[in-house]
N, C-alpha and C. Protein backbone atom coordinates (compact mmCIF):
# COMPACT_ATOMS: atom_id res chain seq x y z
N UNK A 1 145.47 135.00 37.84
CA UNK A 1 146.70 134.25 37.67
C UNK A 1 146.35 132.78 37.53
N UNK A 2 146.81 132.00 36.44
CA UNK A 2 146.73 130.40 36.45
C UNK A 2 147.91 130.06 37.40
N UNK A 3 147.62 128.95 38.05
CA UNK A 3 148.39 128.38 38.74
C UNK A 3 148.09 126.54 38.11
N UNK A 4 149.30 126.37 38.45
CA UNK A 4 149.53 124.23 37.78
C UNK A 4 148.76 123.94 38.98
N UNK A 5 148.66 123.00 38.64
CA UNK A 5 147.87 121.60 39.49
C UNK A 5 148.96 121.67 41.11
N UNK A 6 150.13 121.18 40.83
CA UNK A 6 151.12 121.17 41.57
C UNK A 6 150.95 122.72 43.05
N UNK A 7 151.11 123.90 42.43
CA UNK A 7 150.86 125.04 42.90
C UNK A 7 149.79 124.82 43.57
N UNK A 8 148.37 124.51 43.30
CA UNK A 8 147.33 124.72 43.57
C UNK A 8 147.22 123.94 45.16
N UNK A 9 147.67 122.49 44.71
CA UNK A 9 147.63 121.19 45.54
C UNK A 9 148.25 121.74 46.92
N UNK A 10 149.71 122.12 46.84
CA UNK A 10 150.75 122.68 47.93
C UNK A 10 150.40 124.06 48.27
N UNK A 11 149.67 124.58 47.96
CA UNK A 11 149.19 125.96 48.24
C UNK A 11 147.69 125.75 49.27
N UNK A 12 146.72 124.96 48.31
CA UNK A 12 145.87 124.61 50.03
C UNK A 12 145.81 123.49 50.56
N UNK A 13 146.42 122.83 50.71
CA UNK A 13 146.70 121.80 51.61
C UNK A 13 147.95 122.13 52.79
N UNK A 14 149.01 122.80 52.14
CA UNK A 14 150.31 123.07 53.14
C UNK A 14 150.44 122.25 54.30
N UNK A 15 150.38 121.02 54.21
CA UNK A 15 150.86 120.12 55.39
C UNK A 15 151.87 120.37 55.92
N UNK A 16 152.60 120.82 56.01
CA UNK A 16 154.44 120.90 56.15
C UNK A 16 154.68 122.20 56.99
N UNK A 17 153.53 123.21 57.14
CA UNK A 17 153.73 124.25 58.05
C UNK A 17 153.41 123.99 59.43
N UNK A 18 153.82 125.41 59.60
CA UNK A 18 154.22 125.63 61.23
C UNK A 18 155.39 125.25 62.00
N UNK A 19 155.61 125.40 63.20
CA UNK A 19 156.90 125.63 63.28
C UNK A 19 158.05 124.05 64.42
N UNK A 20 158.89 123.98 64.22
CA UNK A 20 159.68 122.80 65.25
C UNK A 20 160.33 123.64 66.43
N UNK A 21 160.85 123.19 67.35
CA UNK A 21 161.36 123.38 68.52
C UNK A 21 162.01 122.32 69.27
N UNK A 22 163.25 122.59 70.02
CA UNK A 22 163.93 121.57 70.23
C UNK A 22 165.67 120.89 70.34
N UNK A 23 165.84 119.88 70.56
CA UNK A 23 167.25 119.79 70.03
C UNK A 23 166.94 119.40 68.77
N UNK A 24 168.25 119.80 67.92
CA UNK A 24 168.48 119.43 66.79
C UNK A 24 167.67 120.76 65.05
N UNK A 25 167.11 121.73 66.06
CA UNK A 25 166.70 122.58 65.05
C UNK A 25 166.99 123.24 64.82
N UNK A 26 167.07 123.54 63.26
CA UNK A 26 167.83 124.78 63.07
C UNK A 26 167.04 125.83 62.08
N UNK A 27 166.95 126.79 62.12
CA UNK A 27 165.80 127.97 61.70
C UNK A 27 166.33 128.78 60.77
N UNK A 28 165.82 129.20 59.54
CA UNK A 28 166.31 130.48 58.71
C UNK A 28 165.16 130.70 58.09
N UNK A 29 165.34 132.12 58.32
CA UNK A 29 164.25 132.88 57.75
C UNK A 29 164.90 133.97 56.79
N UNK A 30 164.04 134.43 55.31
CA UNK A 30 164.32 135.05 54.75
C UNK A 30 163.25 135.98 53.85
N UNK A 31 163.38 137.14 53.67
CA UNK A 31 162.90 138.00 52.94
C UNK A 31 162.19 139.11 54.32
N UNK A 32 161.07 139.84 53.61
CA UNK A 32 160.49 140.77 54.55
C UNK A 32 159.07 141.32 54.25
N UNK A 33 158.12 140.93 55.50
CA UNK A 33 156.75 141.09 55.46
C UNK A 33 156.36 142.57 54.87
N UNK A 34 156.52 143.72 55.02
CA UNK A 34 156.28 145.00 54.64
C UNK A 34 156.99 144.92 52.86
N UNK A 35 157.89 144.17 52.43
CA UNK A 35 157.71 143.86 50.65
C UNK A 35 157.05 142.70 50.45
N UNK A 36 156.12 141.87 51.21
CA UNK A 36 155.40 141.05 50.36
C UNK A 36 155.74 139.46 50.53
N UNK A 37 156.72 139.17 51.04
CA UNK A 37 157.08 137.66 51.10
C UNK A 37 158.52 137.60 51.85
N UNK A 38 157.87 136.99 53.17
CA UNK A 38 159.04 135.97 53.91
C UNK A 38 158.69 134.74 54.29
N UNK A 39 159.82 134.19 54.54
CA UNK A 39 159.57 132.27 54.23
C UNK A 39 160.49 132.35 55.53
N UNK A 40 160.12 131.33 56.54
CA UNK A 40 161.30 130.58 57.62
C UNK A 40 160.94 129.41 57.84
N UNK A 41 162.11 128.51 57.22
CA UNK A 41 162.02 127.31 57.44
C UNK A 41 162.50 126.34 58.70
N UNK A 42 162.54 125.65 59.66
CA UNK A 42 162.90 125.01 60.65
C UNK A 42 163.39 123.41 60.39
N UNK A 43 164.29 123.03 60.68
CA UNK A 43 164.87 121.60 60.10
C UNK A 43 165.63 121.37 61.20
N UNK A 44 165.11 120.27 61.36
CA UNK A 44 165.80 118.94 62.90
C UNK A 44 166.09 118.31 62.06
N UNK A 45 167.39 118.14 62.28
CA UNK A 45 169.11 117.07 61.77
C UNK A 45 169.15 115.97 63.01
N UNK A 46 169.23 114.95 62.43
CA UNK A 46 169.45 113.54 63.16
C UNK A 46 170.16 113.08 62.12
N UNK A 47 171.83 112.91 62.48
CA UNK A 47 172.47 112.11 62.02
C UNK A 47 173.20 112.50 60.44
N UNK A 48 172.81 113.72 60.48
CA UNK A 48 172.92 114.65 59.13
C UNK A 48 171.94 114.21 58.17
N UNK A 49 170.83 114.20 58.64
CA UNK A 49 170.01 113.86 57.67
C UNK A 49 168.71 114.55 58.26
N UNK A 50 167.50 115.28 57.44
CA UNK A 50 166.58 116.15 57.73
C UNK A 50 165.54 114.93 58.36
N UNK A 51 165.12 115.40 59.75
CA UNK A 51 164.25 114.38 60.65
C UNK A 51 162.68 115.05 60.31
N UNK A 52 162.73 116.01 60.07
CA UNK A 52 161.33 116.63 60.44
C UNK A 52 161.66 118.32 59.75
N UNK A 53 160.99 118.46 59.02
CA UNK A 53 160.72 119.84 58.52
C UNK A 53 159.62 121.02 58.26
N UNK A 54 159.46 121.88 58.74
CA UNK A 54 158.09 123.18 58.55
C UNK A 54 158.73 124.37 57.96
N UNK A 55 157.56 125.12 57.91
CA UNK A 55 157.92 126.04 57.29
C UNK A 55 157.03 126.90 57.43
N UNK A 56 157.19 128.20 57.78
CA UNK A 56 155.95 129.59 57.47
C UNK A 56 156.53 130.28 56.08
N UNK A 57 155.30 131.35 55.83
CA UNK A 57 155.58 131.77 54.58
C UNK A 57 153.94 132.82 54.43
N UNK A 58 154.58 134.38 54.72
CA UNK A 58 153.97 135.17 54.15
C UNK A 58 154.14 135.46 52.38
N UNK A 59 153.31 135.06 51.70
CA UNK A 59 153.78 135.17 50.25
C UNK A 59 152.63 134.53 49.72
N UNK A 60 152.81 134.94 48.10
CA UNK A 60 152.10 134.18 47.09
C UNK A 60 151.46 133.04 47.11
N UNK A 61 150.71 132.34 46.67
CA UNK A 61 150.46 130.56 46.58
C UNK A 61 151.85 129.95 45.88
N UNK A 62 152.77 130.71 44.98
CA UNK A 62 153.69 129.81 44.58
C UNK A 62 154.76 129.72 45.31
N UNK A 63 154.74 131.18 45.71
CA UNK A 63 156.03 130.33 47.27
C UNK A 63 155.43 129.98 48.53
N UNK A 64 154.07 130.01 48.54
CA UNK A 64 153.90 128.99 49.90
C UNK A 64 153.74 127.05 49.67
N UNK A 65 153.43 127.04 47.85
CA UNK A 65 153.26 125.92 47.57
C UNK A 65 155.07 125.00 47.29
N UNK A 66 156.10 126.02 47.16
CA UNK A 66 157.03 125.46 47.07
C UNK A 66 157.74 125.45 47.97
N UNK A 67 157.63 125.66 49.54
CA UNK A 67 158.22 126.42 50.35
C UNK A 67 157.60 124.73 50.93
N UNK A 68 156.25 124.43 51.17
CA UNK A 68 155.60 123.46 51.78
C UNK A 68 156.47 121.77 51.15
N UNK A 69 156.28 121.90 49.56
CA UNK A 69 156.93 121.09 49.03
C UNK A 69 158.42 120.77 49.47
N UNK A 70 159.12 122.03 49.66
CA UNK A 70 160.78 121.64 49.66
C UNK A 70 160.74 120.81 51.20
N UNK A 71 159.52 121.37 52.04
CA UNK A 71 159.73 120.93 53.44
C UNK A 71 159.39 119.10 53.43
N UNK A 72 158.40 118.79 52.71
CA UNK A 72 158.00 117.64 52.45
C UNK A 72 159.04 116.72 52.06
N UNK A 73 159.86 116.88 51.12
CA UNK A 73 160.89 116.10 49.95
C UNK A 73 161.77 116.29 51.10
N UNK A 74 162.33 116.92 51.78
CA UNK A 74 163.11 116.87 52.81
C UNK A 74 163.69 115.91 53.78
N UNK A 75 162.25 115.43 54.29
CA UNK A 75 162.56 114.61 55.27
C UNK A 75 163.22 113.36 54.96
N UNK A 76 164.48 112.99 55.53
CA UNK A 76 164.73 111.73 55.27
C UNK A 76 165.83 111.94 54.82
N UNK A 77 166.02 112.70 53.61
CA UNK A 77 167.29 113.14 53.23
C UNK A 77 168.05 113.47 53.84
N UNK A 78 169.91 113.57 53.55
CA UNK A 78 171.23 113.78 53.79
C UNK A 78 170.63 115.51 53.17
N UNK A 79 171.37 115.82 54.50
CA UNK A 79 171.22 117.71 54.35
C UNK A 79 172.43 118.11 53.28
N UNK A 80 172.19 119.05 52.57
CA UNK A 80 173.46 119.82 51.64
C UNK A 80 173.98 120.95 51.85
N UNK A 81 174.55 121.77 50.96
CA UNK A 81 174.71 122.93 50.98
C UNK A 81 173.54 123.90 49.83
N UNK A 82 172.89 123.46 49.46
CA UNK A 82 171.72 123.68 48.65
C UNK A 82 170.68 123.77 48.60
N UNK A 83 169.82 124.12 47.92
CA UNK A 83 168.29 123.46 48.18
C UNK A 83 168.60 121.83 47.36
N UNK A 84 167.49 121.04 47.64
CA UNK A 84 167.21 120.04 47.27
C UNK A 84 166.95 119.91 45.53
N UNK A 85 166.48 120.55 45.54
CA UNK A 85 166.22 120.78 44.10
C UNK A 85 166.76 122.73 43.72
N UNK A 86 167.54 122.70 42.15
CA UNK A 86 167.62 124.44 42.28
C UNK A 86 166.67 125.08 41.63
N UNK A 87 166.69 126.27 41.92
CA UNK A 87 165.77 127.47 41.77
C UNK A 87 165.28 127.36 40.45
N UNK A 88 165.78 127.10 39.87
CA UNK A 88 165.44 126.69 37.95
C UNK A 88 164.44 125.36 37.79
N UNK A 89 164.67 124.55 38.86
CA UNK A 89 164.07 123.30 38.30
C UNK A 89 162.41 123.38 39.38
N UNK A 90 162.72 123.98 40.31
CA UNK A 90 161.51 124.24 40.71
C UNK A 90 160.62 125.14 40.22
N UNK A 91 161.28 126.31 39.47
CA UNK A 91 160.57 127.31 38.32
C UNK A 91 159.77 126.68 37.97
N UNK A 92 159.83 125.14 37.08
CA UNK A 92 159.57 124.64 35.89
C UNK A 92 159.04 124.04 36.62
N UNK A 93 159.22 123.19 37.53
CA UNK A 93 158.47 121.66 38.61
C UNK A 93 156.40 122.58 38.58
N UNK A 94 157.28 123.77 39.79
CA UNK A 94 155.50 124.48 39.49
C UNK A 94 155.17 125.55 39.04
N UNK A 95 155.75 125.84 37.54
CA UNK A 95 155.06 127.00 36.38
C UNK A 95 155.38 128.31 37.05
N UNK A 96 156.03 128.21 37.87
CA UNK A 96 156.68 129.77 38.36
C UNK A 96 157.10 131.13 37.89
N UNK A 97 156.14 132.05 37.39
CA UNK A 97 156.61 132.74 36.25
C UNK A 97 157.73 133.64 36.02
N UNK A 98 158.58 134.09 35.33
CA UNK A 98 160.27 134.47 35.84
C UNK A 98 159.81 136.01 36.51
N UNK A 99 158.90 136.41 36.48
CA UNK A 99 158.82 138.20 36.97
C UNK A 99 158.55 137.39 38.98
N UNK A 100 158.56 135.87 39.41
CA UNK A 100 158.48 135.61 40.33
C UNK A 100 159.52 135.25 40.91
N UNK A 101 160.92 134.72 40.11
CA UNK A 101 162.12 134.55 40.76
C UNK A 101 162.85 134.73 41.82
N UNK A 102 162.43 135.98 41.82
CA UNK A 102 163.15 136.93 43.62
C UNK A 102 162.53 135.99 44.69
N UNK A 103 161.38 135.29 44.52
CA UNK A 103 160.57 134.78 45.58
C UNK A 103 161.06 133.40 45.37
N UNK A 104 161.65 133.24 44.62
CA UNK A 104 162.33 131.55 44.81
C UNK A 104 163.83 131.76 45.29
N UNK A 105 164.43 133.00 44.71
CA UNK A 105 165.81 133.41 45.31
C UNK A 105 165.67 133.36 47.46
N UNK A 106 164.33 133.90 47.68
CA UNK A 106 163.93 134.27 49.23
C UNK A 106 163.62 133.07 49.57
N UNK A 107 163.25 131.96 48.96
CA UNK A 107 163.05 130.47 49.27
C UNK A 107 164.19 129.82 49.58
N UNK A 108 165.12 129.71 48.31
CA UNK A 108 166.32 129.66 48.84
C UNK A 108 167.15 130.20 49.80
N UNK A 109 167.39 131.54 50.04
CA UNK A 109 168.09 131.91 51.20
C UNK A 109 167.65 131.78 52.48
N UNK A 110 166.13 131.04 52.84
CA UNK A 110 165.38 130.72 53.79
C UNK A 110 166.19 129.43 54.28
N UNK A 111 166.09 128.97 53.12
CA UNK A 111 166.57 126.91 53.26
C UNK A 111 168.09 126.83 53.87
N UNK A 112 168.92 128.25 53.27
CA UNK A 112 170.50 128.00 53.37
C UNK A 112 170.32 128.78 54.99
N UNK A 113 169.83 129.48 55.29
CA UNK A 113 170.21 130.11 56.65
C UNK A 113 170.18 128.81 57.84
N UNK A 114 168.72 127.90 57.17
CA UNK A 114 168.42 126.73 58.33
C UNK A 114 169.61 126.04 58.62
N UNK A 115 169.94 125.84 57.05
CA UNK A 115 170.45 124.48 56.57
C UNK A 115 172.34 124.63 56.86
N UNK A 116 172.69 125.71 56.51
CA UNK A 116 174.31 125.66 56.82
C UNK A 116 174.71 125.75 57.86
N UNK A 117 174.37 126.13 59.17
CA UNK A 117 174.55 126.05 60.13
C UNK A 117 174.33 124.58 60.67
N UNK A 118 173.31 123.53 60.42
CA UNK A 118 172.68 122.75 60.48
C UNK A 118 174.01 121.57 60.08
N UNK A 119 174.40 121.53 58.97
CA UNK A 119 175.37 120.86 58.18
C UNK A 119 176.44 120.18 59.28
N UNK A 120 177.25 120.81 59.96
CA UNK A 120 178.16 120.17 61.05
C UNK A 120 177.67 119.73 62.58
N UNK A 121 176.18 119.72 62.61
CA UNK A 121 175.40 119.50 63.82
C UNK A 121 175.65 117.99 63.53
N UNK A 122 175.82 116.97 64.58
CA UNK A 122 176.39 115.29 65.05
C UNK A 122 174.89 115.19 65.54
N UNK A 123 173.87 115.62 65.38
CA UNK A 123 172.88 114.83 66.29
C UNK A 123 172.14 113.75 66.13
C-alpha cells in the first residue's frame, strides 16, 4: 500500500495518543477490535473550547494517522457538532482510498460520541 507523506508522518510519530483523565473529559469510542478498527478519542473542554486531546486506535496507519491528526488540530479550538474537518476533506488531506471510508465514518463517530456530550459542559 502507498501511503502520502502526511499518512506516513502521523502514523509513526502519533504524538497525540494515549489517554486523559479528569475533570472536564469526555470519551467516545467507536468501531470494534474483532472487525479490524476502533478509535476512542478523549477531549477536556475548558470553556468550550478543546484543552487537551488523545486518542487510541486499533486500525490501519490511515486511521491512526488521522485519528492522531484530528487530536492535534484540536486543541485550542471552539468544540462543534462535527469533526473539525469532514470525512471528504480528510479523504483527500491524507490519500485515503474510498474502499477505506467506513474507517473515517468510525473516526467520526469516535469524535461525535466525545464531543456531543462535551458541547454543554461550562468548564
Amino acid at each position: 500500500m502507498n501511503y502520502s507523506e502526511l499518512t506516513r508522518r502521523y502514523f509513526t510519530t502519533a504524538a497525540s495518543s494515549g489517554e486523559l483523565t479528569g475533570p472536564g473529559v469526555f470519551r467516545g469510542a467507536a468501531g470494534n477490535l474483532s472487525q479490524g478498527t476502533w478509535v476512542q478519542f478523549d477531549l477536556q473542554i475548558q470553556g468550550g473550547a478543546v484543552a487537551a486531546a488523545r486518542f487510541l486506535a486499533f486500525a490501519c496507519p490511515h486511521t491512526v494517522a488521522v485519528s492522531a491528526w484530528l487530536a492535534e488540530q484540536a486543541v485550542g479550538k471552539p468544540l462543534g457538532r462535527s469533526l473539525p474537518e469532514s470525512v471528504q476533506a480528510l479523504q483527500e488531506r491524507f490519500a485515503v482510498p474510498v474502499e477505506k471510508t467506513g474507517r473515517l465514518l468510525i473516526i467520526e463517530d469516535a469524535w461525535l460520541a466525545a464531543a456531543v456530550p462535551a458541547i454543554d459542559y461550562r468548564g
